[in-house]
N, C-alpha and C. Protein backbone atom coordinates (compact mmCIF):
# COMPACT_ATOMS: atom_id res chain seq x y z
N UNK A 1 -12.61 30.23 -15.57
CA UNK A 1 -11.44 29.45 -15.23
C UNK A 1 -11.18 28.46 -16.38
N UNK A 2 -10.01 28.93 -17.11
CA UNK A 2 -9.65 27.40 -17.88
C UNK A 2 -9.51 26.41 -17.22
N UNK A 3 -9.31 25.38 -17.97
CA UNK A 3 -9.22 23.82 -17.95
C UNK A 3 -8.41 23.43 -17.22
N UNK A 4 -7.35 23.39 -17.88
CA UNK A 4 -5.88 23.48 -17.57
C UNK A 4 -5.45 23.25 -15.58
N UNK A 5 -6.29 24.40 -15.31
CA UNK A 5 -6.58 24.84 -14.16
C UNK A 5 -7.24 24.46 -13.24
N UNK A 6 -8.12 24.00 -13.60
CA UNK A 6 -9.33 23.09 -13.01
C UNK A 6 -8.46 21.46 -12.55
N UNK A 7 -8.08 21.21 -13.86
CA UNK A 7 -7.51 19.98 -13.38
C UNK A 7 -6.41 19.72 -12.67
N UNK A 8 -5.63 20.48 -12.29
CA UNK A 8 -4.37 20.94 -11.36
C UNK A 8 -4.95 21.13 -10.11
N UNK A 9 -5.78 21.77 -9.98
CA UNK A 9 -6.88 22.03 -8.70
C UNK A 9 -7.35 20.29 -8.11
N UNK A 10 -7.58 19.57 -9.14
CA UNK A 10 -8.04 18.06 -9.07
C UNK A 10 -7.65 17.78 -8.61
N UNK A 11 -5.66 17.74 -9.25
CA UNK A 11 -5.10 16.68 -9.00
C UNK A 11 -4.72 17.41 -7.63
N UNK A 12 -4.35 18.24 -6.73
CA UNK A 12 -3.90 18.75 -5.75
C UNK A 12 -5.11 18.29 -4.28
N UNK A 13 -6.05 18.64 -5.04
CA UNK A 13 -7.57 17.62 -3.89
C UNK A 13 -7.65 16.41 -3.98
N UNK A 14 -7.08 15.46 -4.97
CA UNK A 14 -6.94 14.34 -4.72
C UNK A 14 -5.78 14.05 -4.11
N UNK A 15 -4.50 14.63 -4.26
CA UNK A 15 -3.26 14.49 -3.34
C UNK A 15 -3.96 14.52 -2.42
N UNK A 16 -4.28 15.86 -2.08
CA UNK A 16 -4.41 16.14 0.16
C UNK A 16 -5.72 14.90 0.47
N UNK A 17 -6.22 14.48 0.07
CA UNK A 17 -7.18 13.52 0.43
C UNK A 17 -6.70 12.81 0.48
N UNK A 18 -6.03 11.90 -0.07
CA UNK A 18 -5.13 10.80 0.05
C UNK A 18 -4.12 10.88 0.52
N UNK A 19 -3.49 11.80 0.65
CA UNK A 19 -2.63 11.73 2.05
C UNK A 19 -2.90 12.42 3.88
N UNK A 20 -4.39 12.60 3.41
CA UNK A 20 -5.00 12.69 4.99
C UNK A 20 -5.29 11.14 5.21
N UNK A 21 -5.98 10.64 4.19
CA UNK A 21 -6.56 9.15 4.59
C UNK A 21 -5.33 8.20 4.73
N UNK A 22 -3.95 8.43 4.58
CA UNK A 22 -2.87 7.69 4.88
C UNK A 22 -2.29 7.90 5.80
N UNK A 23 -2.41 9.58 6.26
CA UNK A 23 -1.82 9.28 7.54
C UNK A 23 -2.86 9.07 8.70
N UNK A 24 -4.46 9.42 8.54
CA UNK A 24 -5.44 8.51 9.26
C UNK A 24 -5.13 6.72 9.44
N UNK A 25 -4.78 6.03 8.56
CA UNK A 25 -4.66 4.88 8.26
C UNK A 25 -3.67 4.57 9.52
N UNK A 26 -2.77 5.32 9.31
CA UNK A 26 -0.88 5.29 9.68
C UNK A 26 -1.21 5.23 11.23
N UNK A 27 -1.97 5.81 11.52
CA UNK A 27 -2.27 6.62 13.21
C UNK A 27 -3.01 5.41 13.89
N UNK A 28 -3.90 4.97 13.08
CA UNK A 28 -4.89 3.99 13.66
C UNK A 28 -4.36 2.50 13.42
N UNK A 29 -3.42 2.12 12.50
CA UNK A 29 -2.80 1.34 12.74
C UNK A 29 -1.41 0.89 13.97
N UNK A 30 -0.78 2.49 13.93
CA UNK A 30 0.29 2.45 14.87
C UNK A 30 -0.55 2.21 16.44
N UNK A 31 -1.67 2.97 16.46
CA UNK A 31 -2.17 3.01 17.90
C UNK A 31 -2.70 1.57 18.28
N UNK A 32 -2.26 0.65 17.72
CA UNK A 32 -2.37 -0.93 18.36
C UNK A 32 -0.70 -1.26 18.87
N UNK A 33 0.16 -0.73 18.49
CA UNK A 33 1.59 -1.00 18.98
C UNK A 33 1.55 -0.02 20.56
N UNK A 34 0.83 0.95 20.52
CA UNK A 34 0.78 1.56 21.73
C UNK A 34 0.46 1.49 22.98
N UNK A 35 1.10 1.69 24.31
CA UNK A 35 0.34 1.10 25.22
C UNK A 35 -0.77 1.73 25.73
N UNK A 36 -1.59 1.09 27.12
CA UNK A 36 -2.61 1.70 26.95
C UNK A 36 -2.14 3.20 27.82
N UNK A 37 -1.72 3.08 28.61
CA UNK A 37 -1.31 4.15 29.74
C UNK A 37 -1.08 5.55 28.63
N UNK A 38 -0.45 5.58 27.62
CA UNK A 38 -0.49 6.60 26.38
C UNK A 38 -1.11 7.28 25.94
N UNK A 39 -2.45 6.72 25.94
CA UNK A 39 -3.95 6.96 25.47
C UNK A 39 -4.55 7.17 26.84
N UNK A 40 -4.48 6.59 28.16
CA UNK A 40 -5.19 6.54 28.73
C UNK A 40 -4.59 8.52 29.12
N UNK A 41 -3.34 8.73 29.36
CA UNK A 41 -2.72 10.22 29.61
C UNK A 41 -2.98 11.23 28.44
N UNK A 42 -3.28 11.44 27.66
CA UNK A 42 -3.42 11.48 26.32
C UNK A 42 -5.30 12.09 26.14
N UNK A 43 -6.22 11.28 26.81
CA UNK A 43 -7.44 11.56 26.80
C UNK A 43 -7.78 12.53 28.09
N UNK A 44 -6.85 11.94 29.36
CA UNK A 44 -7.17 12.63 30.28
C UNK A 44 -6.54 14.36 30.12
N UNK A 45 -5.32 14.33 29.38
CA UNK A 45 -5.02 16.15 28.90
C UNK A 45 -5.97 16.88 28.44
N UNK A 46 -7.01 16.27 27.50
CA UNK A 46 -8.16 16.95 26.85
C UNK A 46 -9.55 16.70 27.81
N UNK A 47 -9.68 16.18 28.89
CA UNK A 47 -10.66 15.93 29.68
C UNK A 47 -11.06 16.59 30.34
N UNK A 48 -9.65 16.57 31.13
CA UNK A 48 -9.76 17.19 32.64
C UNK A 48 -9.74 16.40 33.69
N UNK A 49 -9.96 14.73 33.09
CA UNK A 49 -10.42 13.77 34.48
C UNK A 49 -9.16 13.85 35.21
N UNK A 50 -9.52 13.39 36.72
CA UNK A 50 -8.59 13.36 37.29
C UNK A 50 -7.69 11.91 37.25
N UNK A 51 -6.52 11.56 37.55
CA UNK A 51 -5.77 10.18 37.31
C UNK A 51 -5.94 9.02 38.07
N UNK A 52 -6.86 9.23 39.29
CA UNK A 52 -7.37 8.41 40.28
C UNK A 52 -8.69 7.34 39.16
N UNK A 53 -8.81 7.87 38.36
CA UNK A 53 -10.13 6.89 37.09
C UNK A 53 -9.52 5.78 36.75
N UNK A 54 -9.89 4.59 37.38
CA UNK A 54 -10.34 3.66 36.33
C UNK A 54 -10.64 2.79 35.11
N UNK A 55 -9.88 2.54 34.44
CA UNK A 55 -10.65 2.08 33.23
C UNK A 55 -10.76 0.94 33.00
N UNK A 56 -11.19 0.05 32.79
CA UNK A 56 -11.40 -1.32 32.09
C UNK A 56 -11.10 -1.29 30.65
N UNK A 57 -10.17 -2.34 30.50
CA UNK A 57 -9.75 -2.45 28.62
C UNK A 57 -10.34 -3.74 28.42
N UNK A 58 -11.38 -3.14 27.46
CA UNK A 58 -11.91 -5.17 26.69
C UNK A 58 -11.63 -5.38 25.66
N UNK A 59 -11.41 -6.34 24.86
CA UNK A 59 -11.07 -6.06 23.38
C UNK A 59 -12.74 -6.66 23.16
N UNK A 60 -12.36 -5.73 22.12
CA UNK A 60 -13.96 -5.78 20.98
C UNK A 60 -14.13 -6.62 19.80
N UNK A 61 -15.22 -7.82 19.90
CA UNK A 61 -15.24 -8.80 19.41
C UNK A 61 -15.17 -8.55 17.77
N UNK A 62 -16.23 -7.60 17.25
CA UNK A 62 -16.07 -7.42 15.88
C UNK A 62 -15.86 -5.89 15.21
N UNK A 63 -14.03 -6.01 15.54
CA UNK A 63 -13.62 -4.98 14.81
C UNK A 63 -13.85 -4.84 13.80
N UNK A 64 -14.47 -3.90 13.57
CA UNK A 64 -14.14 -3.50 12.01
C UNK A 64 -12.37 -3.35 11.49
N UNK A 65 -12.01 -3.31 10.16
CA UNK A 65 -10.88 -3.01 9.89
C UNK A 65 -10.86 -1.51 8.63
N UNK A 66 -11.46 -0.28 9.03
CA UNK A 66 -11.22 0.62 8.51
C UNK A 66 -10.07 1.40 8.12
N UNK A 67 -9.06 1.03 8.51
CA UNK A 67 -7.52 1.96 8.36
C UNK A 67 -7.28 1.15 7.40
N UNK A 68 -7.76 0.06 6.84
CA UNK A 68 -7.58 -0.82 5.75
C UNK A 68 -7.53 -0.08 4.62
N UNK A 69 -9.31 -0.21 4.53
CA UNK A 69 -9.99 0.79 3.50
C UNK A 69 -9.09 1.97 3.18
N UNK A 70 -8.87 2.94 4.25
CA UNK A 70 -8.62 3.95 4.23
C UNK A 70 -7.39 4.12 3.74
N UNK A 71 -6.42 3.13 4.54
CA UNK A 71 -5.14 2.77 3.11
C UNK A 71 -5.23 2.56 2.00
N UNK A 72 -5.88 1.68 1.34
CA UNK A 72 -6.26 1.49 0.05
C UNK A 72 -6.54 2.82 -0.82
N UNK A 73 -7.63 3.06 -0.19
CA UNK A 73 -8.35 4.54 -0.95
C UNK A 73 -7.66 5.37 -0.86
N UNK A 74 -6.51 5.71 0.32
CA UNK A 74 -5.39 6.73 -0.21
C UNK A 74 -4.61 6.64 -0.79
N UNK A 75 -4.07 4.84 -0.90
CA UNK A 75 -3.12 5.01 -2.37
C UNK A 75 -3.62 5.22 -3.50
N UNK A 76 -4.73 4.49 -3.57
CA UNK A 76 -5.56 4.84 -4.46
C UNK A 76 -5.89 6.38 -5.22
N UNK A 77 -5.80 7.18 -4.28
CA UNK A 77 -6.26 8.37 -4.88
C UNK A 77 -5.11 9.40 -5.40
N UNK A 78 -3.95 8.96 -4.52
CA UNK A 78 -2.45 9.54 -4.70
C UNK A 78 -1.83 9.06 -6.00
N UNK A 79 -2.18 7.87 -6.65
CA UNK A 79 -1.97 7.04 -7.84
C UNK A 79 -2.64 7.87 -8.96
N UNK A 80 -4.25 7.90 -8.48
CA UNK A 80 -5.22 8.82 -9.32
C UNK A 80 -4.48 10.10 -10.11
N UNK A 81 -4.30 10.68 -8.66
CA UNK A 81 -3.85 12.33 -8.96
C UNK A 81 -2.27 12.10 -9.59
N UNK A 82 -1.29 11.03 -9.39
CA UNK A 82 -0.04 11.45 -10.02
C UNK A 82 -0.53 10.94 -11.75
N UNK A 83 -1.67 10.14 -12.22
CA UNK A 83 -1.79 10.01 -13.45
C UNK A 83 -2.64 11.14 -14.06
N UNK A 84 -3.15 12.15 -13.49
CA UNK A 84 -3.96 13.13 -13.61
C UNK A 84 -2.66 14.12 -13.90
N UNK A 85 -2.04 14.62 -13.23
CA UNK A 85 -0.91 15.46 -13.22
C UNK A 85 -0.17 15.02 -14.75
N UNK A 86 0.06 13.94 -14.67
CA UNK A 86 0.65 13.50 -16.11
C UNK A 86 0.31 13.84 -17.55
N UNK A 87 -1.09 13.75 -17.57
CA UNK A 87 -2.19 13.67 -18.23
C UNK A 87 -2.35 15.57 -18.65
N UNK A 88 -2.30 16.20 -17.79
CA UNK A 88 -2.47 17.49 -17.47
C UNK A 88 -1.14 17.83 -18.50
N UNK A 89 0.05 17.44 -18.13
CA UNK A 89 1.12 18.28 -18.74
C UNK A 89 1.28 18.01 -19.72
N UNK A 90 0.79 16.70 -20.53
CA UNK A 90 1.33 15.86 -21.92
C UNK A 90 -0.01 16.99 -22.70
């Protein structure tokens, strides 16, 4: 395999990575605007439970903030690969 080739391959695995980790980011950020009843119908489709359940909502003292990261590192990597692509054709 030439070169050439290899690095087109790069820059195309660094695209789809960085734009999985953006729209991971996108999902886990939007799902705080969401209510809970959404999620709560939503888990029970893939369950099976029945709708008579229960749940208690607590908020959790020390969130982490990962969709952060995960934003970052996908612009990050989408930046990567469009200067890679550049680099490739010059």
């Amino acid at each position: 395999m030439n070169r050439p080739r290899l690095e087109i391959r790069l820059c195309r695995l660094l695209t789809v990575i960085g734009l999985i980790l953006l729209v991971y980011a996108a999902l886990v950020l939007a799902s705080d605007w969401l209510p809970v009843d959404f999620w709560m119908s939503l888990s029970q489709l893939f369950s099976g439970q029945d709708r008579d359940a229960y749940y208690k909502i607590v908020e959790v003292g020390g969130r982490e903030r990962y969709e952060v990261t995960a934003l970052v590192l996908g612009f990050s990597l989408i930046v990567l690969a469009i200067m890679c692509r550049a680099r490739v054709r010059t």
